[in-house]
C-alpha atoms as a PDB file:
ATOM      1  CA  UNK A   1     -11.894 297.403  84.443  1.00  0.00           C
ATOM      2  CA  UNK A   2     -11.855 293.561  84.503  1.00  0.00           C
ATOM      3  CA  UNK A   3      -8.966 292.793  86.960  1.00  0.00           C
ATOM      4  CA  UNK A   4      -9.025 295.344  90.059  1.00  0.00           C
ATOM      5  CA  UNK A   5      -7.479 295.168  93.414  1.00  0.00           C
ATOM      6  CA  UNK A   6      -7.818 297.070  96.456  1.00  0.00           C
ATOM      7  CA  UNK A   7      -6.600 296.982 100.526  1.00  0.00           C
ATOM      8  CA  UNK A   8      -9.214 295.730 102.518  1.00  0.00           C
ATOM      9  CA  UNK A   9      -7.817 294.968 105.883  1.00  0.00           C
ATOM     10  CA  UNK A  10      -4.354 294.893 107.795  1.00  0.00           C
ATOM     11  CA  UNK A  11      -2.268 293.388 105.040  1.00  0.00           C
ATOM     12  CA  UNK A  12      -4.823 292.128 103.044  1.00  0.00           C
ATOM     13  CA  UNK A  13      -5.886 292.748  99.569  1.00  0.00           C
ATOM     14  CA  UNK A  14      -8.956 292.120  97.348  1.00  0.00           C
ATOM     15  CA  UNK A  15      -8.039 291.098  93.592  1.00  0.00           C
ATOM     16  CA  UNK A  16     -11.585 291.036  91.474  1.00  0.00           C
ATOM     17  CA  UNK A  17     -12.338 289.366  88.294  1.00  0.00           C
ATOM     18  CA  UNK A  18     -15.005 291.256  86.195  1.00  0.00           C
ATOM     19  CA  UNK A  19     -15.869 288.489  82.644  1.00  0.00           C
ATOM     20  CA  UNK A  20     -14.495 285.314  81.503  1.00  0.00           C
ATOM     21  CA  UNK A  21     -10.991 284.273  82.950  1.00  0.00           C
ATOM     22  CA  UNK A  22      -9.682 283.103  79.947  1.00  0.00           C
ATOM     23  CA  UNK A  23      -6.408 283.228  77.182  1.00  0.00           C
ATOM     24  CA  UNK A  24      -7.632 287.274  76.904  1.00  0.00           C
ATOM     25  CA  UNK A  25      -7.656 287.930  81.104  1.00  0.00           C
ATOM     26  CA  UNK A  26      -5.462 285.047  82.746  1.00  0.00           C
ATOM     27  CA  UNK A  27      -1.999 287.826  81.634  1.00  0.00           C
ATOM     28  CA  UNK A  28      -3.624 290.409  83.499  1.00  0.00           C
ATOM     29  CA  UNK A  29      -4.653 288.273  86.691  1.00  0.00           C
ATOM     30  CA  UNK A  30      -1.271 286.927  86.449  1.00  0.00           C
ATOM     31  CA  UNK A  31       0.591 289.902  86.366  1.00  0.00           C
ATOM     32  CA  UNK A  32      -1.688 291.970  89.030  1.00  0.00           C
ATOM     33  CA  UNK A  33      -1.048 288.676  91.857  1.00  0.00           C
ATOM     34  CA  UNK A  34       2.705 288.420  90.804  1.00  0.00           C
ATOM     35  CA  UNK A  35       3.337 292.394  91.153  1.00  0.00           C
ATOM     36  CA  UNK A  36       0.988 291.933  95.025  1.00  0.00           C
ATOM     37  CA  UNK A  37       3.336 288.645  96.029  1.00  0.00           C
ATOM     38  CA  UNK A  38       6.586 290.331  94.994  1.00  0.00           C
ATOM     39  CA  UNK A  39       6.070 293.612  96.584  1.00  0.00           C
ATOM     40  CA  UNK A  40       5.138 291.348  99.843  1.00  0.00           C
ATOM     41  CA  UNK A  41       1.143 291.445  99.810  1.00  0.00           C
ATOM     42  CA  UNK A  42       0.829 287.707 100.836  1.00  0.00           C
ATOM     43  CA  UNK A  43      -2.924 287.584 102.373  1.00  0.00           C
ATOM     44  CA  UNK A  44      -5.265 287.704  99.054  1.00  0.00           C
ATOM     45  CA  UNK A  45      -8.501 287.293  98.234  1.00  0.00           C
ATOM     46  CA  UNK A  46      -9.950 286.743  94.679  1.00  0.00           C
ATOM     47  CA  UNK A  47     -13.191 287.898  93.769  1.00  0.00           C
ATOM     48  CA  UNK A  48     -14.876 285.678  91.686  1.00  0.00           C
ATOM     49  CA  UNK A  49     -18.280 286.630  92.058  1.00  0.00           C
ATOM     50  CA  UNK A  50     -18.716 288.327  88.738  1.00  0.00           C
ATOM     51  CA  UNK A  51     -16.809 285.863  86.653  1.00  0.00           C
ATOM     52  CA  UNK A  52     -18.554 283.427  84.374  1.00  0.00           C
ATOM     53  CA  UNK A  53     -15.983 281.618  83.080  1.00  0.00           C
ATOM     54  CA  UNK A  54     -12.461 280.005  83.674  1.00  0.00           C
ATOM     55  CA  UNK A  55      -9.945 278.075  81.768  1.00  0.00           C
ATOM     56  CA  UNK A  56      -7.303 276.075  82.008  1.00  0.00           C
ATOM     57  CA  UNK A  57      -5.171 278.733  81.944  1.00  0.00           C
ATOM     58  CA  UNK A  58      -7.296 280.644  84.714  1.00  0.00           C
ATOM     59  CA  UNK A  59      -7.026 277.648  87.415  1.00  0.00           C
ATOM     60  CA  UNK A  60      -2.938 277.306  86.694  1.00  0.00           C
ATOM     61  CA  UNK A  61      -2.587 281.501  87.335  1.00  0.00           C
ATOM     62  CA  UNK A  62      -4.812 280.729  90.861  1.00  0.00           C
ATOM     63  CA  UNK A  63      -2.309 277.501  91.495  1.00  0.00           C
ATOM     64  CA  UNK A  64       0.541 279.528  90.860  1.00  0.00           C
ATOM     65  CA  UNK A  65      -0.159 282.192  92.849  1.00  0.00           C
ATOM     66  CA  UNK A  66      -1.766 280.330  95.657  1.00  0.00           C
ATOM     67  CA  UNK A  67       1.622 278.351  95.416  1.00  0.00           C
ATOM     68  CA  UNK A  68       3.812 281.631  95.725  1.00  0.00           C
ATOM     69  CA  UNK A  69       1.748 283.426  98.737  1.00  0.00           C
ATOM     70  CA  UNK A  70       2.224 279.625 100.520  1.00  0.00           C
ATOM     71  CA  UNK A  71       5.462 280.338 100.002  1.00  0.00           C
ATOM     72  CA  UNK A  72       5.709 283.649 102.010  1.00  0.00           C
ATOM     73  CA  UNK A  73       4.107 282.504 104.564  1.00  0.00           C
ATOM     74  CA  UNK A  74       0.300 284.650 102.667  1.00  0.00           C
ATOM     75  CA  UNK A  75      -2.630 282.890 101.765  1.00  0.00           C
ATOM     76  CA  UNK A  76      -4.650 282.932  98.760  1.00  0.00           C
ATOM     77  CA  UNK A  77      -8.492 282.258  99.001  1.00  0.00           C
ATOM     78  CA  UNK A  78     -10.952 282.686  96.644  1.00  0.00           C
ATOM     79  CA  UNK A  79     -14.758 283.650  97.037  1.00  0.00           C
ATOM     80  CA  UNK A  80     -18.076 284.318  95.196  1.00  0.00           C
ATOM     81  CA  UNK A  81     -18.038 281.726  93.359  1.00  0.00           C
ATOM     82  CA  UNK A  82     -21.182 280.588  91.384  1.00  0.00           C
ATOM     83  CA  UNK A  83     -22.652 277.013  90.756  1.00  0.00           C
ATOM     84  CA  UNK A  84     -20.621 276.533  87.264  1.00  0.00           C
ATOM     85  CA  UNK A  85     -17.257 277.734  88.671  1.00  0.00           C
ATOM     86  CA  UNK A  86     -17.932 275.594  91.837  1.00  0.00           C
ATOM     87  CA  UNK A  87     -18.579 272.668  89.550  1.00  0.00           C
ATOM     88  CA  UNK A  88     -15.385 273.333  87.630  1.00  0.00           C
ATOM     89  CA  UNK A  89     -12.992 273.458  91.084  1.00  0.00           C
ATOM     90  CA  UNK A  90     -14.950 270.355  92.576  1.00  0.00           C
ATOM     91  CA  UNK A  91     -14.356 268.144  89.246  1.00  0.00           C
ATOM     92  CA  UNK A  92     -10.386 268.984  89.019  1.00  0.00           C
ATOM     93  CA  UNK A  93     -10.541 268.826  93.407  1.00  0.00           C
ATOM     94  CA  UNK A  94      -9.321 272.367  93.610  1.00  0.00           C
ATOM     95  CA  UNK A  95     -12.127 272.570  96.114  1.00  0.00           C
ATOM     96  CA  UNK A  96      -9.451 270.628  98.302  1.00  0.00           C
ATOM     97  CA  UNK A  97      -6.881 273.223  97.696  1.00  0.00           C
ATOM     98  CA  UNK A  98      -8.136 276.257  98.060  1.00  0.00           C
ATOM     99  CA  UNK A  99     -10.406 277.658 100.833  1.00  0.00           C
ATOM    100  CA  UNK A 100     -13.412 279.107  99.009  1.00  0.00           C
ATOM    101  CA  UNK A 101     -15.964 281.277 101.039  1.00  0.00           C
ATOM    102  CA  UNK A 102     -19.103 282.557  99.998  1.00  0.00           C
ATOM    103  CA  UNK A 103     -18.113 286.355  99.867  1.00  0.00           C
ATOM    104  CA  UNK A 104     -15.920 288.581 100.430  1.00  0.00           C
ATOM    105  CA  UNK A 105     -16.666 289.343 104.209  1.00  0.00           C
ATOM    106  CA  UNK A 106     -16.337 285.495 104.924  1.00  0.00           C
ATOM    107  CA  UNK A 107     -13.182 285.271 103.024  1.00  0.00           C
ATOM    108  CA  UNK A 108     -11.421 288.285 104.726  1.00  0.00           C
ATOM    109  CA  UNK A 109     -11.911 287.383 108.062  1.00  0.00           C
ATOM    110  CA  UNK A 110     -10.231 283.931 107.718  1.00  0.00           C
ATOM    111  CA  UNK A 111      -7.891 285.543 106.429  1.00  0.00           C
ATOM    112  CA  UNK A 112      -7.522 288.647 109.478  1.00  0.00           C
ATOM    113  CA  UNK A 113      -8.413 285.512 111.971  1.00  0.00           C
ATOM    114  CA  UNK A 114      -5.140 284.099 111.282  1.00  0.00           C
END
């Protein structure tokens, strides 16, 4: 499967991006962090350690969902993230937005430390 989620801690939950995040994934990223913010999942951590790509349309889904779990008092963080993708957030200063962490451990403990 290329989007996958699954409970990792006390209120926290891993969403994982398997491919490109592009015009054929960023509907089902959007829809499986929408459906974990409305049913109250705030704390989330996306996987981006076997993704080799993201568009446009992939950074505005993170945004908007980093937005919405800001909103209810969640977090979104991201982690795994190779030299390209690192390159991409750095040039359009998402790097300043979002906390990235090098893997998943890293990124669920800010998230449990809080």
């Amino acid at each position: 499967m290329s989007i996958w989620q699954q409970a990792v801690g006390n209120d926290v939950w891993l969403v994982g991006v398997n491919g490109r995040l592009d015009q054929t994934l960023n509907p089902d990223l959007e829809q499986e962090l929408t459906t974990l913010l409305e049913s109250g999942k705030g704390q989330l951590i996306v996987d981006l350690s076997q993704t080799n790509y993201i568009n446009s349309g992939g950074l505005r889904t993170l945004v908007t969902s980093w937005r919405k779990a800001r909103q209810q008092n969640g977090n979104l963080v991201l982690c795994g993230l190779n030299g390209r993708l690192l390159e991409i957030f750095r040039m359009v200063g998402f790097d300043q937005l979002f906390q990235i962490y090098p893997d998943r451990q890293t990124a669920q403990d800010s998230l449990t430390a809080t």
